[in-house]
Protein backbone atom coordinates (compact mmCIF):
# COMPACT_ATOMS: atom_id res chain seq x y z
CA UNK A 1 6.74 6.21 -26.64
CA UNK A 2 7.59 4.20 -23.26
CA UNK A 3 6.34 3.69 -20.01
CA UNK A 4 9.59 3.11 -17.14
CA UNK A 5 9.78 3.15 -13.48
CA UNK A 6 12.23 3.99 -11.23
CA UNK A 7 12.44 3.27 -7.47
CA UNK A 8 14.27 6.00 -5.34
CA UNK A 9 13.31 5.18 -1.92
CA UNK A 10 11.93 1.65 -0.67
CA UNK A 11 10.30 0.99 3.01
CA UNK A 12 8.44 -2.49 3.46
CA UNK A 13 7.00 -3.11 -0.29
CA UNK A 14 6.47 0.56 -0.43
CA UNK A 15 8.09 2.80 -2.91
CA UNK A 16 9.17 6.41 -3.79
CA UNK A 17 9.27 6.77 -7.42
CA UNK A 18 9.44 8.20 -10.73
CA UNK A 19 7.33 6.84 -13.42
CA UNK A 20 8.02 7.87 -16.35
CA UNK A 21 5.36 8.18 -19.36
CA UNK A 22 7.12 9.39 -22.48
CA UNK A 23 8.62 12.82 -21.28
CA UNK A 24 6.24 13.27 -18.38
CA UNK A 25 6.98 12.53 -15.32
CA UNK A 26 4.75 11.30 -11.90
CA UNK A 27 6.08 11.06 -8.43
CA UNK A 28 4.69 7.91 -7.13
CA UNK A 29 3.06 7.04 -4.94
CA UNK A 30 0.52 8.95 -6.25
CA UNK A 31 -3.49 9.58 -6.74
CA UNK A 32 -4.45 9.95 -9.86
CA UNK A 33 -8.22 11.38 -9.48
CA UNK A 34 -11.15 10.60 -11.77
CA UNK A 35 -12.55 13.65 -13.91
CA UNK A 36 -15.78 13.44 -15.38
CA UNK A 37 -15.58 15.80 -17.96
CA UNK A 38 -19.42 16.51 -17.61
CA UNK A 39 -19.20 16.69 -13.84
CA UNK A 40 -16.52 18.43 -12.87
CA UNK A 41 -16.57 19.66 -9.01
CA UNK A 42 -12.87 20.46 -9.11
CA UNK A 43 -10.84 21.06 -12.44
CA UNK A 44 -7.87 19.33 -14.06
CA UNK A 45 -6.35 22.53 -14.24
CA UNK A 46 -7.19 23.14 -10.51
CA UNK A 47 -5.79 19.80 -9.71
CA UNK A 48 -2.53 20.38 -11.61
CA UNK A 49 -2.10 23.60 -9.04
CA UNK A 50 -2.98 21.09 -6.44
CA UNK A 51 -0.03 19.38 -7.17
CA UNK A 52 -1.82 16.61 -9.31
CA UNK A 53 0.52 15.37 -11.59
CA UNK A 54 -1.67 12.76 -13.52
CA UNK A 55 -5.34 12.02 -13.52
CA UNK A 56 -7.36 9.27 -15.29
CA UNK A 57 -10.72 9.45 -16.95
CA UNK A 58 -12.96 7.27 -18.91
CA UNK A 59 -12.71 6.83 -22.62
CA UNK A 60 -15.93 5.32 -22.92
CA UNK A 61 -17.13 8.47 -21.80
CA UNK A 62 -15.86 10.95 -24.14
CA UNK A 63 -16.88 7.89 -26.87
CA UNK A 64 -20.56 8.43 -25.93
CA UNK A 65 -20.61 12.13 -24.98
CA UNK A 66 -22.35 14.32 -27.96
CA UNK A 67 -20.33 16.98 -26.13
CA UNK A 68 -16.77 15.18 -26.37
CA UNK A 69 -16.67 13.10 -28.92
CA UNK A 70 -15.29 15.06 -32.40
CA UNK A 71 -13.29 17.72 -30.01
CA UNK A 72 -11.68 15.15 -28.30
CA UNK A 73 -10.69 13.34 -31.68
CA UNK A 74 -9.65 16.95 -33.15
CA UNK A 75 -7.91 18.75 -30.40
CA UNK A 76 -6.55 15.78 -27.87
CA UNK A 77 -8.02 14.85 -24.58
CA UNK A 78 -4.98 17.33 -22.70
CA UNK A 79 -6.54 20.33 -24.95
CA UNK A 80 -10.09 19.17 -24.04
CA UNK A 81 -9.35 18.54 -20.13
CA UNK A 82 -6.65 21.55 -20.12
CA UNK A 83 -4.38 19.16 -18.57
CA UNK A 84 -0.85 19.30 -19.32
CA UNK A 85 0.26 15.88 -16.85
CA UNK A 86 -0.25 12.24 -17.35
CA UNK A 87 -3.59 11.34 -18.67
CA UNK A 88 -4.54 7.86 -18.25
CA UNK A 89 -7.98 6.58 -19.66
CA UNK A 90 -10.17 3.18 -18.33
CA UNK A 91 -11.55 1.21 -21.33
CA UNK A 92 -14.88 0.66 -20.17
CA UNK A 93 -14.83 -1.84 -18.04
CA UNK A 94 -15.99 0.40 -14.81
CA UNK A 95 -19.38 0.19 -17.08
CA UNK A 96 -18.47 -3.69 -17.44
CA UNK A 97 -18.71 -4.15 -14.16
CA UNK A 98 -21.66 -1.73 -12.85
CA UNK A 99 -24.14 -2.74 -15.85
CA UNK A 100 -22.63 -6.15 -16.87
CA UNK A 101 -21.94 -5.28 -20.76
CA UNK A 102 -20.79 -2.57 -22.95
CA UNK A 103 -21.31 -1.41 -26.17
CA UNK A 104 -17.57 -1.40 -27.67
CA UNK A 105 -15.27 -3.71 -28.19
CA UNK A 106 -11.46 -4.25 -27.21
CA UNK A 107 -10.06 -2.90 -30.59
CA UNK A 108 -12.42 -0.13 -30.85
CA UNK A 109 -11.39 1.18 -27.44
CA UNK A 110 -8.42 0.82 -27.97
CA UNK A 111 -8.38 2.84 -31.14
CA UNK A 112 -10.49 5.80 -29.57
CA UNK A 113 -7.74 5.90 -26.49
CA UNK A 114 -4.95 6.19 -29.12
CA UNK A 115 -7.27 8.74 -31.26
CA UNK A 116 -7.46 11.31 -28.12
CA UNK A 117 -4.42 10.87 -27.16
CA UNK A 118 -4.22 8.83 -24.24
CA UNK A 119 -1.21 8.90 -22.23
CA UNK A 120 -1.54 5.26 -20.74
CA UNK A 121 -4.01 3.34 -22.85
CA UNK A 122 -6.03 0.17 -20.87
CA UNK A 123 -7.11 -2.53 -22.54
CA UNK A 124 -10.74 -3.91 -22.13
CA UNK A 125 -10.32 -6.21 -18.90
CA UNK A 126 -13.25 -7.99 -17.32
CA UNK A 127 -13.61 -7.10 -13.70
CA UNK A 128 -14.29 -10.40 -11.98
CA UNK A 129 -16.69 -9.73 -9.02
CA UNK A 130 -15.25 -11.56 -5.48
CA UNK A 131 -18.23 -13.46 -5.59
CA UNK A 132 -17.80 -15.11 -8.64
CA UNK A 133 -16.89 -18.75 -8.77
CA UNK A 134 -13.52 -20.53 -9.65
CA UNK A 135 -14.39 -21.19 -13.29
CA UNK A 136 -15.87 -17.98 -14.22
CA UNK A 137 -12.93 -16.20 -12.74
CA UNK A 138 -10.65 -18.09 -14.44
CA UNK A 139 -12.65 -18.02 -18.14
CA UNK A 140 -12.91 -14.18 -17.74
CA UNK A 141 -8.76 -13.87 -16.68
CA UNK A 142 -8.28 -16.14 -20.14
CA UNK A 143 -10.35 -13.46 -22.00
CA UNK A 144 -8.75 -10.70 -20.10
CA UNK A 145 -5.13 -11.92 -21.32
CA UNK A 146 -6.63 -12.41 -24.83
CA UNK A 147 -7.32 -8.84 -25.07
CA UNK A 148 -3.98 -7.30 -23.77
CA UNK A 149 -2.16 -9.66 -26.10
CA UNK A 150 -4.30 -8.13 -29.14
CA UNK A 151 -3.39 -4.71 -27.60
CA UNK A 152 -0.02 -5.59 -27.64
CA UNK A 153 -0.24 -7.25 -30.85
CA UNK A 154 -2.34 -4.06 -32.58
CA UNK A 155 -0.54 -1.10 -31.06
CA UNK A 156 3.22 -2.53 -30.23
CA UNK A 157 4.36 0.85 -29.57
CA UNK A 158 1.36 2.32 -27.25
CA UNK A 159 1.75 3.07 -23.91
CA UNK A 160 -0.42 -0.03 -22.40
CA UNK A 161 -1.26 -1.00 -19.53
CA UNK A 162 -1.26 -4.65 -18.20
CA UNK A 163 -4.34 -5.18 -16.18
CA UNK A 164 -4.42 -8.31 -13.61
CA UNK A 165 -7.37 -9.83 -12.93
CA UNK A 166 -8.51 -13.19 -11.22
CA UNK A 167 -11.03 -12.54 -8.85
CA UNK A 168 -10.35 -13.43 -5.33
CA UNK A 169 -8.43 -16.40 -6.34
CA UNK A 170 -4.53 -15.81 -5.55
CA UNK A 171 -3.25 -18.34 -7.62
CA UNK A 172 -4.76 -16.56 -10.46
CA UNK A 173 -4.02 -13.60 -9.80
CA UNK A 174 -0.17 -14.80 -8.88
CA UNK A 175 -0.57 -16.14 -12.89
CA UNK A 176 -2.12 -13.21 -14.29
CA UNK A 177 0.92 -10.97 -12.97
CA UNK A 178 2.91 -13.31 -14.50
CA UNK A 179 1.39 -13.19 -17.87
CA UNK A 180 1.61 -9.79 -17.71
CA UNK A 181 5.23 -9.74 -16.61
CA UNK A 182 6.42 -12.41 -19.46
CA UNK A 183 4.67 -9.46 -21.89
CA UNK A 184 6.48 -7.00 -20.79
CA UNK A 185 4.21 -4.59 -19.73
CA UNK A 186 5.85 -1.68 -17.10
CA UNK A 187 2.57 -0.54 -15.57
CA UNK A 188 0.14 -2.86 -14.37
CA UNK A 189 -2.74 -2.20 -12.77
CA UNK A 190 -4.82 -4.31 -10.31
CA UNK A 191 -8.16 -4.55 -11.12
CA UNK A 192 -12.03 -5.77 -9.61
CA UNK A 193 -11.00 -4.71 -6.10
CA UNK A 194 -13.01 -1.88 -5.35
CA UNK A 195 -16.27 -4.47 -4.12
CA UNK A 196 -13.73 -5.55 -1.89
CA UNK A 197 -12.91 -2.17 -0.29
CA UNK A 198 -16.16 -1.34 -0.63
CA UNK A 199 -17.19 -4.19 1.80
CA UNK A 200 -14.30 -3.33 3.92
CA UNK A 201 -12.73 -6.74 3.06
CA UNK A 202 -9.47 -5.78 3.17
CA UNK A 203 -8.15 -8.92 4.14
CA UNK A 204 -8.75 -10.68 1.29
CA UNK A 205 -7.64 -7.36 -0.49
CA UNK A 206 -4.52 -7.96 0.69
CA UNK A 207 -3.82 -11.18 -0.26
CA UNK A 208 -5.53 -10.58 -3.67
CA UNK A 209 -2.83 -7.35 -4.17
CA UNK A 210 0.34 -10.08 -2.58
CA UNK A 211 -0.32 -12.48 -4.85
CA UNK A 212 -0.36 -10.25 -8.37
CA UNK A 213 2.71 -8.57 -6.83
CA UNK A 214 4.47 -12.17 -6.46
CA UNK A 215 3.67 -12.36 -10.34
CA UNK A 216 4.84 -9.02 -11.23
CA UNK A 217 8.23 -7.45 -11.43
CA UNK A 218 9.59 -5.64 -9.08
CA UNK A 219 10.14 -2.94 -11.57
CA UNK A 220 6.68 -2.78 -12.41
CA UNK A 221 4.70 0.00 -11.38
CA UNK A 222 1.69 -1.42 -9.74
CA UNK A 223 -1.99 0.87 -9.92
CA UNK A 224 -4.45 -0.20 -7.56
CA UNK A 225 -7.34 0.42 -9.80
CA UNK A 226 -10.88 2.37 -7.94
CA UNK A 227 -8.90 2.70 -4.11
CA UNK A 228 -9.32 6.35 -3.36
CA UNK A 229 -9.98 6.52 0.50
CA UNK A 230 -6.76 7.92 2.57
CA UNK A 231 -7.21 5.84 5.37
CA UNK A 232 -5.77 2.84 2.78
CA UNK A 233 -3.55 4.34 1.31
CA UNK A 234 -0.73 3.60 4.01
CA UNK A 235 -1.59 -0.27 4.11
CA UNK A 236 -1.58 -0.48 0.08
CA UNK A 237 1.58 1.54 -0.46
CA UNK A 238 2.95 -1.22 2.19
CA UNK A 239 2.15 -3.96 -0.13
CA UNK A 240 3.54 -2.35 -3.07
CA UNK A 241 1.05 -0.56 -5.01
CA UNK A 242 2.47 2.66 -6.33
CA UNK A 243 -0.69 4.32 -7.97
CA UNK A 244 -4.24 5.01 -7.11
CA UNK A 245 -7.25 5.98 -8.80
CA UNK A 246 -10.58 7.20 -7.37
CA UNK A 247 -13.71 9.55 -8.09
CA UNK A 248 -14.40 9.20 -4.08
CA UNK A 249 -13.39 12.92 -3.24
CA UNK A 250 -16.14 13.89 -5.79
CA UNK A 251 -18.57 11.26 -4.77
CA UNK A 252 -18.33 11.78 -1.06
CA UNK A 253 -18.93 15.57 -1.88
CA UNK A 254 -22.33 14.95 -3.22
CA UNK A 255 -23.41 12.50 -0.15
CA UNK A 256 -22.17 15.27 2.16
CA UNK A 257 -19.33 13.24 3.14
CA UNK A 258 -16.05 15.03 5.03
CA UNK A 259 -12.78 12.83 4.13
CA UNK A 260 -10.42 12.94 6.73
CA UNK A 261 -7.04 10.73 6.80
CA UNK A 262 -9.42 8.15 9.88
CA UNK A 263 -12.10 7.98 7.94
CA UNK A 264 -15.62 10.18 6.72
CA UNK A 265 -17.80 12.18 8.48
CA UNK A 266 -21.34 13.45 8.13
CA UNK A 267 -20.76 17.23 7.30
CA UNK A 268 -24.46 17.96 8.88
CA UNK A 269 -22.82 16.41 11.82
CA UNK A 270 -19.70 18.68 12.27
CA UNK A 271 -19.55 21.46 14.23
CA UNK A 272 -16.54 22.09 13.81
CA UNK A 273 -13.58 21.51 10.34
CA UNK A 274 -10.63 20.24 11.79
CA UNK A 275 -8.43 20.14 8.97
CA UNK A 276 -5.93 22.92 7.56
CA UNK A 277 -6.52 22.70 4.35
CA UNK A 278 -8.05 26.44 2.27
CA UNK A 279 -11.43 25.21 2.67
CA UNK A 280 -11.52 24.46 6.09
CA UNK A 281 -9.60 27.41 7.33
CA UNK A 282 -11.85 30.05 5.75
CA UNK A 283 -15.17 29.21 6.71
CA UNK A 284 -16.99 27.63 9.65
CA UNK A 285 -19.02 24.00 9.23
CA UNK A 286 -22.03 25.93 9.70
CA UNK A 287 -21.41 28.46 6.80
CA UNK A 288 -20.15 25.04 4.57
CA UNK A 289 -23.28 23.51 5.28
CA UNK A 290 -25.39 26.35 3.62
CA UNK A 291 -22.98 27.18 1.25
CA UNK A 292 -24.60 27.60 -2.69
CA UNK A 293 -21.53 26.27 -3.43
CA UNK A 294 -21.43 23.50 -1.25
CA UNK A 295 -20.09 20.42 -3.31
CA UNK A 296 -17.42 21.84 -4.99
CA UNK A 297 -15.71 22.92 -1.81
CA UNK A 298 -16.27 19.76 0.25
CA UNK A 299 -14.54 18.06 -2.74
CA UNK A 300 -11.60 20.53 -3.25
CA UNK A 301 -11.53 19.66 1.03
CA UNK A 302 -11.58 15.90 -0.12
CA UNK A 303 -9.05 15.81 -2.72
CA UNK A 304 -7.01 18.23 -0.49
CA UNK A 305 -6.95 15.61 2.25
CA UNK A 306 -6.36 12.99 -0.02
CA UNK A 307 -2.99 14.33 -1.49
CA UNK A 308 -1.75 15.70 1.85
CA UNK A 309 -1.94 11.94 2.76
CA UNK A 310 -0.33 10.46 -0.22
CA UNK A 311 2.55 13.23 0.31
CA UNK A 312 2.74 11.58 3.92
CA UNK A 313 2.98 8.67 3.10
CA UNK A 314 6.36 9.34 0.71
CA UNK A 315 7.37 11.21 3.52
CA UNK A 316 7.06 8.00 5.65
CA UNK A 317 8.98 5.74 3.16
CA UNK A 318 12.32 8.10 2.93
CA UNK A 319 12.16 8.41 6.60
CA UNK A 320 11.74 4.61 7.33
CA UNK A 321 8.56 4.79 9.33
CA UNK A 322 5.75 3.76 6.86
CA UNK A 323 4.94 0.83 9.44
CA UNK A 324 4.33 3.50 11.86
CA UNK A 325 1.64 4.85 9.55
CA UNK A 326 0.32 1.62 8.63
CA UNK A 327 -0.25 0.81 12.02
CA UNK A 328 -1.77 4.14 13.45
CA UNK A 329 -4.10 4.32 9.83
CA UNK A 330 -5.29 0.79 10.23
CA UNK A 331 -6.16 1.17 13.94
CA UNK A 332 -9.20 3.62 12.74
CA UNK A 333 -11.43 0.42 12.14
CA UNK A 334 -11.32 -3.07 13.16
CA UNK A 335 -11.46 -4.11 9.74
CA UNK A 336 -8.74 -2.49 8.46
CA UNK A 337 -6.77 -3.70 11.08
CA UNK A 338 -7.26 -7.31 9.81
CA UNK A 339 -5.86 -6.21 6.79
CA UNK A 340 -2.94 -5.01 8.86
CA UNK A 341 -2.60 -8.51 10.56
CA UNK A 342 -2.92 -10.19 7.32
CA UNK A 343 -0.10 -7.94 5.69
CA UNK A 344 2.15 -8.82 9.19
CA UNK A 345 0.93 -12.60 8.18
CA UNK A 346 3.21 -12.05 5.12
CA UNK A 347 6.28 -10.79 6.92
CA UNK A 348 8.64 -13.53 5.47
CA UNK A 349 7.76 -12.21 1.96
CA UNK A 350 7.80 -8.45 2.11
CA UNK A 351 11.36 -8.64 3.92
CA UNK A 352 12.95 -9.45 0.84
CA UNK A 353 11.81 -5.94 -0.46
CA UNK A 354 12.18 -3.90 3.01
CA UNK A 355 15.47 -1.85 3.64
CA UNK A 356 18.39 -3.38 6.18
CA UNK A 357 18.79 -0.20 8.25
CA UNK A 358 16.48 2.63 8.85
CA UNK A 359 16.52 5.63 11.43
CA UNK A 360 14.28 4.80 13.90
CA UNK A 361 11.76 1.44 14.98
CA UNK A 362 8.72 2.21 17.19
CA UNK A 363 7.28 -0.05 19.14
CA UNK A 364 3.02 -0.09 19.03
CA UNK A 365 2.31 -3.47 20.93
CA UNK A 366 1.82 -6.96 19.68
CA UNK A 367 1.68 -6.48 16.00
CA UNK A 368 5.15 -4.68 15.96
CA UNK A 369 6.32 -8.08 17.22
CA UNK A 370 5.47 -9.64 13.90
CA UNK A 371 7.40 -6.84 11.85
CA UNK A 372 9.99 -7.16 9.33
CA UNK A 373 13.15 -5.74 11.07
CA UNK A 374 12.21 -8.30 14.15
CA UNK A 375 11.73 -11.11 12.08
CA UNK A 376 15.28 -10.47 9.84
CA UNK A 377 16.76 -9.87 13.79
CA UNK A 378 15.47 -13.43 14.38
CA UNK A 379 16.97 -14.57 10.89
CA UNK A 380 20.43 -13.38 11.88
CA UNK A 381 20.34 -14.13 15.50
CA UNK A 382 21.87 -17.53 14.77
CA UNK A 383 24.86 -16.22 13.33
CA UNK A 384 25.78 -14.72 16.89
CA UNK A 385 29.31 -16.47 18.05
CA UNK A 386 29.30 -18.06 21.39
CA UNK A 387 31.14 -19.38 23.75
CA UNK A 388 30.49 -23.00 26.07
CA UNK A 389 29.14 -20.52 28.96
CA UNK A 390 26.53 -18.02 27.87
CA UNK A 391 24.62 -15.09 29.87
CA UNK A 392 21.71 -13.57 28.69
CA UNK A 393 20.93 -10.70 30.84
CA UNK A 394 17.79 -8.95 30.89
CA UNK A 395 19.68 -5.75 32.48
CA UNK A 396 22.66 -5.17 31.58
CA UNK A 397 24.75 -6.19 34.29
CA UNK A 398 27.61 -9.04 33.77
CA UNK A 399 28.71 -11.68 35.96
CA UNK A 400 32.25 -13.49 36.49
CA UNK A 401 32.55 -17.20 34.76
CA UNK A 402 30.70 -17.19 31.61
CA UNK A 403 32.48 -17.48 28.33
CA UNK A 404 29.73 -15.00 26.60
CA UNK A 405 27.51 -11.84 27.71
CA UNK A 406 24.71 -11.01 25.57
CA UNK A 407 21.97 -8.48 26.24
CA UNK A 408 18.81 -8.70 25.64
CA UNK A 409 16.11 -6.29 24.36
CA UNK A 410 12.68 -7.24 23.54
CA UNK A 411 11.31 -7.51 21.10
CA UNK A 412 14.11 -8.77 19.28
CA UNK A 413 15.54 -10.73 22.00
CA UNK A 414 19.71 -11.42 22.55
CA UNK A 415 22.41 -9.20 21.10
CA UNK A 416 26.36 -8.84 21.64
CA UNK A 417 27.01 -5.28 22.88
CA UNK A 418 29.01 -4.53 19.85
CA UNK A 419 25.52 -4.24 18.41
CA UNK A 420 24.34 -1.68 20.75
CA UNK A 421 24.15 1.44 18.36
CA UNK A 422 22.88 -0.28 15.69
CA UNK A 423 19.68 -0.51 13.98
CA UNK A 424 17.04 -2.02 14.98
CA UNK A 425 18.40 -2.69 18.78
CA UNK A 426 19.86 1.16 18.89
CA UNK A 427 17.54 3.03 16.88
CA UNK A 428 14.44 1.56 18.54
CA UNK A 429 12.07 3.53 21.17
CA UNK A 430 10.64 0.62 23.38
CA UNK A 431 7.74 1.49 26.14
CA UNK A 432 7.77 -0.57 29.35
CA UNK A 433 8.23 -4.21 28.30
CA UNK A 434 4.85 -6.03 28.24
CA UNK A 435 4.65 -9.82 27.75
CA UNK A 436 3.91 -10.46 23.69
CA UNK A 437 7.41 -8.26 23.49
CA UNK A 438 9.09 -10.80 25.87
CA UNK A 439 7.52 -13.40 24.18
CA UNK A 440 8.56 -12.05 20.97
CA UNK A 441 11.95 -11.45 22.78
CA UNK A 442 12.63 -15.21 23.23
CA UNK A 443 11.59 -16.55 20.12
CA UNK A 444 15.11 -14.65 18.90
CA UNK A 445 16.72 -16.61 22.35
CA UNK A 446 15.21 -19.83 21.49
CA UNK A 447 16.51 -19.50 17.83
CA UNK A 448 20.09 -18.45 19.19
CA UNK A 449 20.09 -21.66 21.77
CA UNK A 450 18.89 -23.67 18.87
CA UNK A 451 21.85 -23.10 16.55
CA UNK A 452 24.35 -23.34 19.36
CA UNK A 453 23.32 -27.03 20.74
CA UNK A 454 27.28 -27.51 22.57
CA UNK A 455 26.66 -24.36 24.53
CA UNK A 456 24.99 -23.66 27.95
CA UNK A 457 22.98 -20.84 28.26
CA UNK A 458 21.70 -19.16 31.64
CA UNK A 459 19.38 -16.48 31.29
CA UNK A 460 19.12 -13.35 34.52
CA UNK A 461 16.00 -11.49 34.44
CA UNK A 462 13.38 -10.68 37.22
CA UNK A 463 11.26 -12.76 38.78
CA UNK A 464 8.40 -10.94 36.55
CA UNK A 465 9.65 -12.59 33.48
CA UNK A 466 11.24 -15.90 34.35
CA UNK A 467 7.93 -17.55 33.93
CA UNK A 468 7.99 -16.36 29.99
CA UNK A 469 11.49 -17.07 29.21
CA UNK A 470 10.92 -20.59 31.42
CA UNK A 471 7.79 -21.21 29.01
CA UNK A 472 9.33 -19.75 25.70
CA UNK A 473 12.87 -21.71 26.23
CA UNK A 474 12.43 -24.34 27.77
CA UNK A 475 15.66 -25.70 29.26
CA UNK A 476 17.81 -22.55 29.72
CA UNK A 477 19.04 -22.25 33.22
CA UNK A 478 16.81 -19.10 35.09
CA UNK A 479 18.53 -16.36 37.53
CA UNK A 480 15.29 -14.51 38.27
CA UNK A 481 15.50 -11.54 41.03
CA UNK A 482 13.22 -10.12 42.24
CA UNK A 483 12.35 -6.36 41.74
């Protein structure tokens, strides 16, 4: 039995997949939706013709259920869920958190997951609420690693999974993905965020997720444990989670909730389904609305929504543009988008992971200035040779008597012509310059007239921008023209 992970396609921290669990196999990223086997609004067979290729439910569930119990033990959970994909089951500690204690312990769960079956068994973690304080987050992470070591220690050949915890501290949470790496462990999921999403702190989500990534290895397949809304999904797969689990296409069905890729609507709102899915392409929102059946096809709508999204998103990675769909997702609610600007915030770090070249770069105003592929433009810009005499023109256009003629394209600022077709100054589509790409423009000048401190540099632009490159770089020599 093993758990491996293989990265095919990279964009950002993002990753196309295959995650292998014994001789199953799960194109990541990927949802893996919760099933309640006493609730079911939408099948695990119906998923698997959806295209679901793993699903997770709860083992404390079928430990309780009257119902469950003894057929699960007999016949498997895959024969009780009719499920042939990845099964993963949570331990219990969803109850942990709601009702603050439950009635197992860490061996006995772990014993019932590997007595039905479980394709990726989960130790009993403790969920540290982002309220908690230092200490407590840091006595529950001890007893957190205490319990995947006796997992490791009581079933060394299981297919386990490596929780992190550590509350809203990173440093913890940087350790705890290290623990978890020095074990071993191939899957690990991130755990006691969903109060954080629920609260729409996604900020501090994503420096929570950052810091277990710098822990983890960057073979590890990362699970973002309870995130099930689409309109995340972009910004998470950006930071390098790989997995997803959520009962929210279910929940939302019973509140009378429409998922869309934005966001939710009211359905009693709606006069109108503007999605393609089956669903919404066979009946009106009126004749949903008074539909018997009602819940069970607002969350087949859901969950269809949901995958089309995590589909896009691959899409997105092998095409180079998941920034593009981080940006235009996280622009559907101001606080999203300060998860956005907190993910630029760590630019530095995800360039390490994101790919040299890719086909295209689209500008979408001042946050694309803060972007990976301009800040490794700025990185390199030093390395430009020069002459004594150096032109930067703004248009193109040379002039007699200077040593050097460079370009210059915001917002990645100066660039020999020899790089004209090349990515990101060739493959980029750039609106009408404002002023942050200017800006942005000359921070790559100023680092370029910074390396080369025996050269002379004269910079021809309009009079429009003169005042910005005069501000930016100070000391350059200024042709402005006027327009």
């Amino acid at each position: 039995m093993a758990i491996t992970f293989e990265v095919i396609h990279k964009d950002i921290a993002g990753r196309v997949g295959k995650l292998r669990v014994n001789d199953k196999m799960v194109r990541t990223p990927a949802l893996l939706p919760v099933v309640n086997p006493h609730l079911p609004l939408v099948t695990p067979r119906e998923m698997q013709e959806m295209g679901v290729e793993a699903l997770i439910t709860n083992a404390y569930i079928f430990r309780r259920s009257e119902k469950f119990h003894d057929q699960a033990i007999a016949d498997g959970l895959h024969s009780v869920l009719d499920f042939d994909g990845v099964i993963m089951t949570d331990s219990g500690s969803f109850q942990l958190s709601v009702y603050g204690e439950v009635e197992v312990s860490n061996q006995e769960t772990l014993e019932f997951q590997q007595a039905i079956r479980s394709d990726i068994v989960v130790p009993l973690d403790i969920p540290t609420p982002p309220d908690a304080g230092r200490e407590r987050a840091a006595r529950e992470l001890a007893t957190t690693m205490e319990r995947i070591r006796e997992a490791r220690e009581l079933f060394p050949d299981a297919n386990l999974a490596g929780p992190v915890q550590g509350g809203i501290f990173t440093d913890l949470r940087e350790e705890a993905g290290q623990a978890v790496q020095d074990l071993g462990f191939a899957f690990a999921p991130i755990g006691a965020v969903v109060p954080l999403m629920e609260s729409y702190r996604y900020k501090d989500l994503v420096q929570v997720v950052l810091a277990a990534k710098r822990g983890l290895s960057p073979a590890t397949a990362v699970h973002l444990f309870g995130a099930g809304h689409p309109s995340m999904f972009a910004l998470a797969v950006a930071m390098g989670c790989d997995l997803f689990d959520s009962a929210a296409y279910a929940l939302f069905a019973r509140e009378g909730r429409y998922i869309t890729p934005h966001g939710s609507l009211k359905l009693d709102e709606l006069a109108e389904l503007p999605c393609p899915c089956r669903v919404c392409r066979s009946m009106t929102a009126e004749e949903l609305r008074k539909s018997p059946d009602r819940e069970r096809l607002l969350a087949l709508h859901n969950l269809h929504v949901t995958l089309a999204e995590i589909a896009r998103i691959r899409q997105a990675i092998q095409d180079g543009t998941l920034w593009e769909l981080v940006d235009e997702r996280c622009r559907s609610h101001p606080l999203l988008l300060n998860g956005y600007r907190e993910l630029l915030a760590h630019a530095a770090e995800l360039e390490q992971d994101d790919p040299v070249s890719k086909r295209r770069f689209f500008y979408r105003g001042s946050e694309t200035c803060r972007r990976t592929e301009v800040l490794r433009f700025h990185e390199v810009i030093p390395r430009i040779p020069v002459g004594e005499r150096v032109l930067v023109t703004f248009d193109g256009r040379e002039t007699p008597g200077f040593d050097t003629v460079l370009n210059f394209k915001p917002p990645f600022g100066p660039y020999p012509v020899e790089l004209a077709e090349t990515f990101p100054v060739g493959q980029s589509e750039v609106p009408d310059w404002d002023d942050d790409m200017v800006r942005s423009g000359c921070a790559g000048l100023r680092a370029l007239v910074e390396a080369h401190p025996e050269s002379r540099f004269t910079v021809r632009c309009s009079d429009e921008w003169a005042r910005i490159v005069r501000e930016e770089v100070p000391g350059v020599e200024v042709l402005d023209e006027q327009v």
